[in-house]
PDB file of N, CA and C in Angstrom:
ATOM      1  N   UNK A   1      -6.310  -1.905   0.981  1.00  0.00           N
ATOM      2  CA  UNK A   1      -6.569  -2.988   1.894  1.00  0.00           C
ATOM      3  C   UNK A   1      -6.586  -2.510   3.344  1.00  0.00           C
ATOM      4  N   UNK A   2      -5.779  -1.628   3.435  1.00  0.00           N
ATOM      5  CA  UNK A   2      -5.894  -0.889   5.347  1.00  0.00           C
ATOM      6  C   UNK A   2      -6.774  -0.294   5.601  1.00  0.00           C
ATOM      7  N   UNK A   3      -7.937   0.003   4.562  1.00  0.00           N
ATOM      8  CA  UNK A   3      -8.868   0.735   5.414  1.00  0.00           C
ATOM      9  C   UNK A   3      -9.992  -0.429   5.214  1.00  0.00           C
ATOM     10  N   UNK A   4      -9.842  -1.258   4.782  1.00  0.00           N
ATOM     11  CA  UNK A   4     -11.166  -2.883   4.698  1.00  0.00           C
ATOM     12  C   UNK A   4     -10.536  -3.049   5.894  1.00  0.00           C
ATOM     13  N   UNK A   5      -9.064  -3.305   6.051  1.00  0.00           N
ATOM     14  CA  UNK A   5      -8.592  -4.450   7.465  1.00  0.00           C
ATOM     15  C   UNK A   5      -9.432  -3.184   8.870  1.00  0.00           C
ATOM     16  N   UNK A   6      -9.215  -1.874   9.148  1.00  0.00           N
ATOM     17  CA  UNK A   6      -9.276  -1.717   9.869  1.00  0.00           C
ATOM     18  C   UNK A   6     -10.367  -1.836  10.595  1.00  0.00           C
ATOM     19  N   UNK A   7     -11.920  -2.364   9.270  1.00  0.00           N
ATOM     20  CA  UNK A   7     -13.199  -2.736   9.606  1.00  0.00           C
ATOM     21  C   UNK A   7     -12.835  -4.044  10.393  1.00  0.00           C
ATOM     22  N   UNK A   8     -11.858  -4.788  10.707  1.00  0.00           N
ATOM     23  CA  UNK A   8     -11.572  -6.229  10.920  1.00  0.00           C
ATOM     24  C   UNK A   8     -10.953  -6.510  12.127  1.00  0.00           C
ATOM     25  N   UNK A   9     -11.057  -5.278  12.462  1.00  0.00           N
ATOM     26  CA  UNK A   9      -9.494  -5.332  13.650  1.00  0.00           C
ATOM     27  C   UNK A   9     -10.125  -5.911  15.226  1.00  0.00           C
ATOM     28  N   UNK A  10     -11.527  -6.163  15.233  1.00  0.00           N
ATOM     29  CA  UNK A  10     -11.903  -6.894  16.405  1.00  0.00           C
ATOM     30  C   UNK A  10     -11.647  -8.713  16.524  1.00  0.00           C
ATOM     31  N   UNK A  11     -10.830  -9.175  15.086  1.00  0.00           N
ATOM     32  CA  UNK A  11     -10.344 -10.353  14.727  1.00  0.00           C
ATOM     33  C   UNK A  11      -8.852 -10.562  15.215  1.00  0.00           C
ATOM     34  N   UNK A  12      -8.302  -9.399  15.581  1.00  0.00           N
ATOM     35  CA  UNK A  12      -6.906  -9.232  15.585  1.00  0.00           C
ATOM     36  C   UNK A  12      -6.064 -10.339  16.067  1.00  0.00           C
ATOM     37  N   UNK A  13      -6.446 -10.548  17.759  1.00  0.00           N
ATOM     38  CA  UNK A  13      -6.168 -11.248  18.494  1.00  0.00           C
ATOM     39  C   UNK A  13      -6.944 -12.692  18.471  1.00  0.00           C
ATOM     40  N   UNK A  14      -7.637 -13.204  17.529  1.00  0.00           N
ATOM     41  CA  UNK A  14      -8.083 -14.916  17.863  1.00  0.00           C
ATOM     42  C   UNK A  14      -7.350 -15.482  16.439  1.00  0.00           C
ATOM     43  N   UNK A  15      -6.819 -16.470  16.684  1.00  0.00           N
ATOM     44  CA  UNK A  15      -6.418 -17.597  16.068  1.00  0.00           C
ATOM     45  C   UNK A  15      -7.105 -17.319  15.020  1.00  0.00           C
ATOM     46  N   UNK A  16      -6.886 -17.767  13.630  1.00  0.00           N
ATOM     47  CA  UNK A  16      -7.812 -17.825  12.515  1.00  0.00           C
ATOM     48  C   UNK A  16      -8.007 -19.290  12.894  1.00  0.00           C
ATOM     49  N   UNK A  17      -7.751 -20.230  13.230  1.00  0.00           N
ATOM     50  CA  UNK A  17      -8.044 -21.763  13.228  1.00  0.00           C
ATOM     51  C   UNK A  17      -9.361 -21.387  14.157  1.00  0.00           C
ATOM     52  N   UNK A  18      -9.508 -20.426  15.588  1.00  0.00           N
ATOM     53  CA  UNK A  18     -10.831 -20.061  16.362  1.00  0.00           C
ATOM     54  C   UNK A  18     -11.935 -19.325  15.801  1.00  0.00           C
ATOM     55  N   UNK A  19     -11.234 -18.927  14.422  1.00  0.00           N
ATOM     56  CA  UNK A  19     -12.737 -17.885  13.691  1.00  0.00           C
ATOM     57  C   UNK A  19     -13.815 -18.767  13.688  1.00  0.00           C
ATOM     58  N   UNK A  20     -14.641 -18.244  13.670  1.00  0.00           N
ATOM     59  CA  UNK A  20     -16.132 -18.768  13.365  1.00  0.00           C
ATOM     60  C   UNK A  20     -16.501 -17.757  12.366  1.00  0.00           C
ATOM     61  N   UNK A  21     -17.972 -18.345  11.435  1.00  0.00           N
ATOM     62  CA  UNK A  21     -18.435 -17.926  10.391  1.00  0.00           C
ATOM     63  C   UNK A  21     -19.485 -16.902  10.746  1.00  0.00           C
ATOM     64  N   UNK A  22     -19.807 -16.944  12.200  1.00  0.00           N
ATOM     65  CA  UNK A  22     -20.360 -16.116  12.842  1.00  0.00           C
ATOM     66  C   UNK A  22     -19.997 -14.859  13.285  1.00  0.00           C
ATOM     67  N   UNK A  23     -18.535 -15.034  13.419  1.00  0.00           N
ATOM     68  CA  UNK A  23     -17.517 -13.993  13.548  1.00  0.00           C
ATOM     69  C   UNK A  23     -17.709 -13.353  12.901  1.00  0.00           C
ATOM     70  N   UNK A  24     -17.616 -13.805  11.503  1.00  0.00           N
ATOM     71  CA  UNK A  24     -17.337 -12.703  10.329  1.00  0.00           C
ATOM     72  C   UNK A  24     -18.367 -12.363   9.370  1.00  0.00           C
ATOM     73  N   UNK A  25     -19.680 -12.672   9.833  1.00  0.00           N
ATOM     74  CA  UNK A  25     -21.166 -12.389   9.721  1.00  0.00           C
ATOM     75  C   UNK A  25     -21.604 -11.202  10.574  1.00  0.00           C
ATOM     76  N   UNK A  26     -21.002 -11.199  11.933  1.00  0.00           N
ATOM     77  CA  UNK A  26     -20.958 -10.248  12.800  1.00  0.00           C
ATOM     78  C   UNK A  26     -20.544  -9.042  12.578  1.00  0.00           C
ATOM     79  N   UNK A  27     -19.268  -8.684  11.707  1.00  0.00           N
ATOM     80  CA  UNK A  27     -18.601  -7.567  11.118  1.00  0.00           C
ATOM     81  C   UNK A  27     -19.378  -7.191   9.804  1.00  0.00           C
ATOM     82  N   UNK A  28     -19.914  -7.984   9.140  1.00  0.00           N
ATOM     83  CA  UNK A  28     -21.217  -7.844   7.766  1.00  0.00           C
ATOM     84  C   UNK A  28     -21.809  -6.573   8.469  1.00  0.00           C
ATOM     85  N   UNK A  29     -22.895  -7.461   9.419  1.00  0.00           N
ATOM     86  CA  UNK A  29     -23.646  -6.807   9.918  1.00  0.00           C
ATOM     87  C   UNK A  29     -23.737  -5.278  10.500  1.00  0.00           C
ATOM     88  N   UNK A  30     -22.565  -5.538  10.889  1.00  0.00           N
ATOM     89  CA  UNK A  30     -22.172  -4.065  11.757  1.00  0.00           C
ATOM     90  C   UNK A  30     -21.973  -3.251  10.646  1.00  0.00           C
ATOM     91  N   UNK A  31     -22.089  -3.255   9.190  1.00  0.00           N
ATOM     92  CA  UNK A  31     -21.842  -2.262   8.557  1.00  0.00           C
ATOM     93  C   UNK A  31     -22.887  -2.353   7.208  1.00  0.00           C
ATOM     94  N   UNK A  32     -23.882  -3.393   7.673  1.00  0.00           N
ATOM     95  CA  UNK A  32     -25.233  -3.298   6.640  1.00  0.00           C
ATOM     96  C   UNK A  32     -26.003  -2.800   5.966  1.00  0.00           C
ATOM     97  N   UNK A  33     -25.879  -1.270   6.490  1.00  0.00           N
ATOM     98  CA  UNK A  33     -26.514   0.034   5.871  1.00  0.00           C
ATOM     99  C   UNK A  33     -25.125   0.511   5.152  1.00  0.00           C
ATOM    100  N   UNK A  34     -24.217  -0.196   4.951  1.00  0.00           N
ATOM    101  CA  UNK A  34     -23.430   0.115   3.709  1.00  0.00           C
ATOM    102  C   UNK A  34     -22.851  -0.784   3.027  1.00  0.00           C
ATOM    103  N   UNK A  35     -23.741  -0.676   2.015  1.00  0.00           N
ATOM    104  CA  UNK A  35     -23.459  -2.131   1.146  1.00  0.00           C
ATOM    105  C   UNK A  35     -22.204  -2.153   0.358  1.00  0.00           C
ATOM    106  N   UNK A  36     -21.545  -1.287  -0.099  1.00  0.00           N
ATOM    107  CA  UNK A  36     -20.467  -0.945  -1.308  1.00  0.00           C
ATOM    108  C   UNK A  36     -19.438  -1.672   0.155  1.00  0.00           C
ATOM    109  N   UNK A  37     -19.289  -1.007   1.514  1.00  0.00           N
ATOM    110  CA  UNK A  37     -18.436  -1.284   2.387  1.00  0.00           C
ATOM    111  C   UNK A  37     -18.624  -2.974   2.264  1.00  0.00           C
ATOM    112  N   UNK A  38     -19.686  -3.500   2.893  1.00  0.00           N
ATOM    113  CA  UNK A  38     -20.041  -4.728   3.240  1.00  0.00           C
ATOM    114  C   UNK A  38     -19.188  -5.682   1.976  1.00  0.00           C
ATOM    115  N   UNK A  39     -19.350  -5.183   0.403  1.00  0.00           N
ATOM    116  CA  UNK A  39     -19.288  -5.841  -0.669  1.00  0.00           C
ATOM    117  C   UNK A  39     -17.761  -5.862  -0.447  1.00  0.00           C
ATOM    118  N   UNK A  40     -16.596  -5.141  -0.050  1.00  0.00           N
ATOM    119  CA  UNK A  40     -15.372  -5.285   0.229  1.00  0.00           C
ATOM    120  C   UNK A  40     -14.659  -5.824   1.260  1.00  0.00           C
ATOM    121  N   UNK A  41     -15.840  -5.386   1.990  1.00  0.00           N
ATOM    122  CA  UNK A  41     -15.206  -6.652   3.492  1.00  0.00           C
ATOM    123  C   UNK A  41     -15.318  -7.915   2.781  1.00  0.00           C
ATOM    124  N   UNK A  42     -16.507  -8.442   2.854  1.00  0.00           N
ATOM    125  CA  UNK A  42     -16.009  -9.577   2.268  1.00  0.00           C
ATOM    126  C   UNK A  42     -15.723 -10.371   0.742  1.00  0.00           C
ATOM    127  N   UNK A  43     -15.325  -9.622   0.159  1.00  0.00           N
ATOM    128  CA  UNK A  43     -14.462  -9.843  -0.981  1.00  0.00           C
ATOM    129  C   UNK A  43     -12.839 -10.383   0.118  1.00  0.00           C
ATOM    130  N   UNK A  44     -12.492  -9.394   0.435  1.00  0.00           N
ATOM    131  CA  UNK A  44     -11.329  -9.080   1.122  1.00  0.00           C
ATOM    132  C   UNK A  44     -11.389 -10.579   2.112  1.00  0.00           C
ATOM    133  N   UNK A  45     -12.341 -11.018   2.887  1.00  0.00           N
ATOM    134  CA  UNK A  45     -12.397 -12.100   4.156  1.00  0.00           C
ATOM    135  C   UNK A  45     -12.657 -13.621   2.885  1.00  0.00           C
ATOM    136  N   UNK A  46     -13.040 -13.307   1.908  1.00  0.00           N
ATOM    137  CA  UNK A  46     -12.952 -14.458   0.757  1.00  0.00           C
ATOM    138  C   UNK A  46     -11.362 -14.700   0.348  1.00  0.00           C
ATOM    139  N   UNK A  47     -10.724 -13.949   0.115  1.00  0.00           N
ATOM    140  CA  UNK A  47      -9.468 -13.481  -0.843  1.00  0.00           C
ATOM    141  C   UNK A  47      -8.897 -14.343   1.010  1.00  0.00           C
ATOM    142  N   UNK A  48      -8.576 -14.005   2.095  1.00  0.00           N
ATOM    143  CA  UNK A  48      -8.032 -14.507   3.127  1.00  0.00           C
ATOM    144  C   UNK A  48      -8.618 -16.419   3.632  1.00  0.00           C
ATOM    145  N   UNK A  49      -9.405 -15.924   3.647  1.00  0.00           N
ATOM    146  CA  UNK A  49      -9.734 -17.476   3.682  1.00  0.00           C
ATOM    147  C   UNK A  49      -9.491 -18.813   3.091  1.00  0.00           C
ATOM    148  N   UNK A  50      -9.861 -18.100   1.611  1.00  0.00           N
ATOM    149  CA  UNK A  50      -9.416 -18.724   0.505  1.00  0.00           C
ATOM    150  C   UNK A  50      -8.091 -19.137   0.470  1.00  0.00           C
ATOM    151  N   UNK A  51      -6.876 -18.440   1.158  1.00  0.00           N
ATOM    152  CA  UNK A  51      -5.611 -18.774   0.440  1.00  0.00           C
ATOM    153  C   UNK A  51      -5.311 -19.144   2.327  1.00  0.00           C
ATOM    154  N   UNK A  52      -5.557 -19.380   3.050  1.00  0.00           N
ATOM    155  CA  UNK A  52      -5.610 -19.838   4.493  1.00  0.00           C
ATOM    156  C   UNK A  52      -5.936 -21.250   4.175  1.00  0.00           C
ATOM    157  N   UNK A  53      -7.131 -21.705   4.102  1.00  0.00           N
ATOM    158  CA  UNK A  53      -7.290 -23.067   3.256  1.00  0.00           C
ATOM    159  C   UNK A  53      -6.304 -23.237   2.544  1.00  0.00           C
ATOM    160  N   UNK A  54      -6.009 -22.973   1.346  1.00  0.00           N
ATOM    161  CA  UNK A  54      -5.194 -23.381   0.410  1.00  0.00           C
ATOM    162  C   UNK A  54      -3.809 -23.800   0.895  1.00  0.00           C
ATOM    163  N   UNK A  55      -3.328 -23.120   1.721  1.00  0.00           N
ATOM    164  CA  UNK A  55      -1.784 -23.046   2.306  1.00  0.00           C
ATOM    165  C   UNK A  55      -1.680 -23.735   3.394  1.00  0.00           C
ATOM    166  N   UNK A  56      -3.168 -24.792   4.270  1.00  0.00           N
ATOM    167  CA  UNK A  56      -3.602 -25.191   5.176  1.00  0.00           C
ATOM    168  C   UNK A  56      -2.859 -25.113   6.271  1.00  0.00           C
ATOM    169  N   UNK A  57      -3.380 -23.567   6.465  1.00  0.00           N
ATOM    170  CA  UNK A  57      -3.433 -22.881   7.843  1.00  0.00           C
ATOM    171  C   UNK A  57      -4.661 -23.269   8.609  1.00  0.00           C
ATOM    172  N   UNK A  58      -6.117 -23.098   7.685  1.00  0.00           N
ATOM    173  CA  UNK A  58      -7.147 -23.686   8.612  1.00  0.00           C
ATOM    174  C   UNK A  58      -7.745 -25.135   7.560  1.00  0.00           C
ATOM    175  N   UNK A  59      -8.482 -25.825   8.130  1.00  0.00           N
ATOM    176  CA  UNK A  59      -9.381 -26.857   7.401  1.00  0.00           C
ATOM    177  C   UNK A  59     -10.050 -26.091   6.685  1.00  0.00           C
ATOM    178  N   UNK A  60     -10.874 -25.368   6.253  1.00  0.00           N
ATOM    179  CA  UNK A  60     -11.621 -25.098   5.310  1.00  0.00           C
ATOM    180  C   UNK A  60     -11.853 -23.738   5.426  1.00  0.00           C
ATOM    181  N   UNK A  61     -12.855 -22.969   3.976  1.00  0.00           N
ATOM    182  CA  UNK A  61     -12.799 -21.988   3.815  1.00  0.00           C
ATOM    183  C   UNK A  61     -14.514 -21.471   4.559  1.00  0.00           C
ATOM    184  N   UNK A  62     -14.282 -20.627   5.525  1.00  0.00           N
ATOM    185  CA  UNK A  62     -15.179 -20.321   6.287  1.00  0.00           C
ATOM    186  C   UNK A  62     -16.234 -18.944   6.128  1.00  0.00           C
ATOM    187  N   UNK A  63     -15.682 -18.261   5.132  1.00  0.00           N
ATOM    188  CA  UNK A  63     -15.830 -17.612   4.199  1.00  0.00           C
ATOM    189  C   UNK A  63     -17.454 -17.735   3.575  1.00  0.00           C
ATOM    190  N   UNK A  64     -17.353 -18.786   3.112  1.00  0.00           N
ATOM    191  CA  UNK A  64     -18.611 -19.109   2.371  1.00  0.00           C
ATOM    192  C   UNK A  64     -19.339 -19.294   2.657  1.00  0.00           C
ATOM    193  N   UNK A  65     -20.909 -18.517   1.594  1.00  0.00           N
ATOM    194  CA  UNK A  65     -22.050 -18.496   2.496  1.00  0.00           C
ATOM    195  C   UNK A  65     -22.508 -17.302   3.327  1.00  0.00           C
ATOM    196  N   UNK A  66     -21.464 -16.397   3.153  1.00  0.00           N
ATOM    197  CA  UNK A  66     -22.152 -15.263   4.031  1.00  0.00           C
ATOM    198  C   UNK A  66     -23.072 -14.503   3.358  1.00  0.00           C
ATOM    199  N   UNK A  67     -23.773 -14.113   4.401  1.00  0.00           N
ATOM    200  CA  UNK A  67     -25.079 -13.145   3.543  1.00  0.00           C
ATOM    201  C   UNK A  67     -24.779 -11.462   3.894  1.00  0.00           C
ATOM    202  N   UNK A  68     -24.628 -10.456   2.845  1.00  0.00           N
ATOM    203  CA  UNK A  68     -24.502  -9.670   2.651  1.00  0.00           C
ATOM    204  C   UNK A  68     -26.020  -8.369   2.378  1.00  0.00           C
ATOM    205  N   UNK A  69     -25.893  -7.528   2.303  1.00  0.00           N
ATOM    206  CA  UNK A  69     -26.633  -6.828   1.639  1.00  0.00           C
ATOM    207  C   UNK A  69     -27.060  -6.468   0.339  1.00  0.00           C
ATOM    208  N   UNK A  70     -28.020  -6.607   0.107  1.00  0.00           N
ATOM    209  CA  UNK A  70     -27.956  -6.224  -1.520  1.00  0.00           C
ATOM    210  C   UNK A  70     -27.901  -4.733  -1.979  1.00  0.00           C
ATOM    211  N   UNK A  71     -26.813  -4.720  -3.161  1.00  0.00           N
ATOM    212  CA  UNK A  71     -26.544  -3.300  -3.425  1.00  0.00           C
ATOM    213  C   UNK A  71     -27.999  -2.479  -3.951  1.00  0.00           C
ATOM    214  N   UNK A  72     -27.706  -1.263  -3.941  1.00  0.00           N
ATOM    215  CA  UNK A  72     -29.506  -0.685  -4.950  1.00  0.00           C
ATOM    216  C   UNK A  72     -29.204  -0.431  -6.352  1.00  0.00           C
ATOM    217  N   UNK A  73     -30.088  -0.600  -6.494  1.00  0.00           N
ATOM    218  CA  UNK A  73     -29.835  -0.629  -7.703  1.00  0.00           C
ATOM    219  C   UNK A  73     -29.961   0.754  -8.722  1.00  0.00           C
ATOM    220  N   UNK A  74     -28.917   0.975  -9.520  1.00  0.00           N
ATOM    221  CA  UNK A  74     -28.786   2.657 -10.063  1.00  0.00           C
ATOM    222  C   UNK A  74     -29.579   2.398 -11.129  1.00  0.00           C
ATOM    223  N   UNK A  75     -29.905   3.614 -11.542  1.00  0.00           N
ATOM    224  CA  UNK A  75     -30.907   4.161 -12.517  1.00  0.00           C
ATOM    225  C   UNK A  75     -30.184   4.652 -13.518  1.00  0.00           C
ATOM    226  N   UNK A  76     -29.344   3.845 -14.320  1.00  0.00           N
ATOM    227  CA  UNK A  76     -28.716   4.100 -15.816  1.00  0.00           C
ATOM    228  C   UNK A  76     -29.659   3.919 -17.021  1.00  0.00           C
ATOM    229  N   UNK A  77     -29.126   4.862 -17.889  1.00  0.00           N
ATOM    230  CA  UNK A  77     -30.128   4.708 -18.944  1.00  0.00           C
ATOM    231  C   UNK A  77     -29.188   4.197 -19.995  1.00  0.00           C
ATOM    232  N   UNK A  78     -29.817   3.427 -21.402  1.00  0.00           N
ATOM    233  CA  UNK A  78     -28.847   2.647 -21.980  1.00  0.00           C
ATOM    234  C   UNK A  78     -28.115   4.013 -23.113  1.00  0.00           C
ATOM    235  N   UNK A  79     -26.336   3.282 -23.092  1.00  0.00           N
ATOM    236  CA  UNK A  79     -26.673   4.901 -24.385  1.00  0.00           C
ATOM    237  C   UNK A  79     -26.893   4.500 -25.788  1.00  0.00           C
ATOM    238  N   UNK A  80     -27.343   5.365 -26.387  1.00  0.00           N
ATOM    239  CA  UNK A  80     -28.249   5.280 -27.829  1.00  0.00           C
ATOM    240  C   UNK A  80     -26.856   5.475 -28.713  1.00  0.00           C
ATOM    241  N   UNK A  81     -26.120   4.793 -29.591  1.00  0.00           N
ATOM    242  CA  UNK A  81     -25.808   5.085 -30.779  1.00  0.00           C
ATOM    243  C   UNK A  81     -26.089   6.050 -31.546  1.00  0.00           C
ATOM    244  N   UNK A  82     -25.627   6.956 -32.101  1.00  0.00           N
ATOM    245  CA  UNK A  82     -26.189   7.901 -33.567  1.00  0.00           C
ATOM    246  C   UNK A  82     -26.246   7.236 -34.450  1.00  0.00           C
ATOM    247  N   UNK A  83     -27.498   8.239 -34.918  1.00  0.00           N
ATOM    248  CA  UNK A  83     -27.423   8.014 -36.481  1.00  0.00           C
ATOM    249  C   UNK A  83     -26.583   9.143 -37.120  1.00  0.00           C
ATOM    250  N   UNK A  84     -25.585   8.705 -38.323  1.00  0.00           N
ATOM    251  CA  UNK A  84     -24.531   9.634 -39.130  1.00  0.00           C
ATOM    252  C   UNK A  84     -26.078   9.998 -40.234  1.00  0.00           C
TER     253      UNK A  84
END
């Protein structure tokens, strides 16, 4: 988790009640040409939000809705069973 948070650390100082969804669209972005990264930031800003709402620290989960990058897609081949 400390090396996702330290992608985060320009959040440090504002209120989570002052986040905006723009905020944390902003940190997406800044790391867009890496999608595996991007896919953990916000996993990680879901997993916080989520339980921020829940514990109503903020009104709602702000979280949702962000647009990410899409991963590429690998070139696996299926594996074949033997024949005995």
């Amino acid at each position: 988790y400390k090396s996702v948070l330290k992608n985060m650390e320009n959040l440090n100082y504002i209120r989570m009640s002052k986040i905006t969804r723009t905020d944390l669209q902003a940190i997406l972005n800044d790391f867009w040409d890496r999608p595996n990264l991007c896919r953990k930031i916000c996993g990680l800003m879901h997993q916080i939000f989520r339980s921020a709402a829940f514990d109503g620290v903020i009104e709602k989960d702000i979280s949702q809705g962000l647009k990410r990058p899409k991963l590429p897609k690998t070139n696996r081949r299926a594996v074949l069973k033997r024949r005995k």
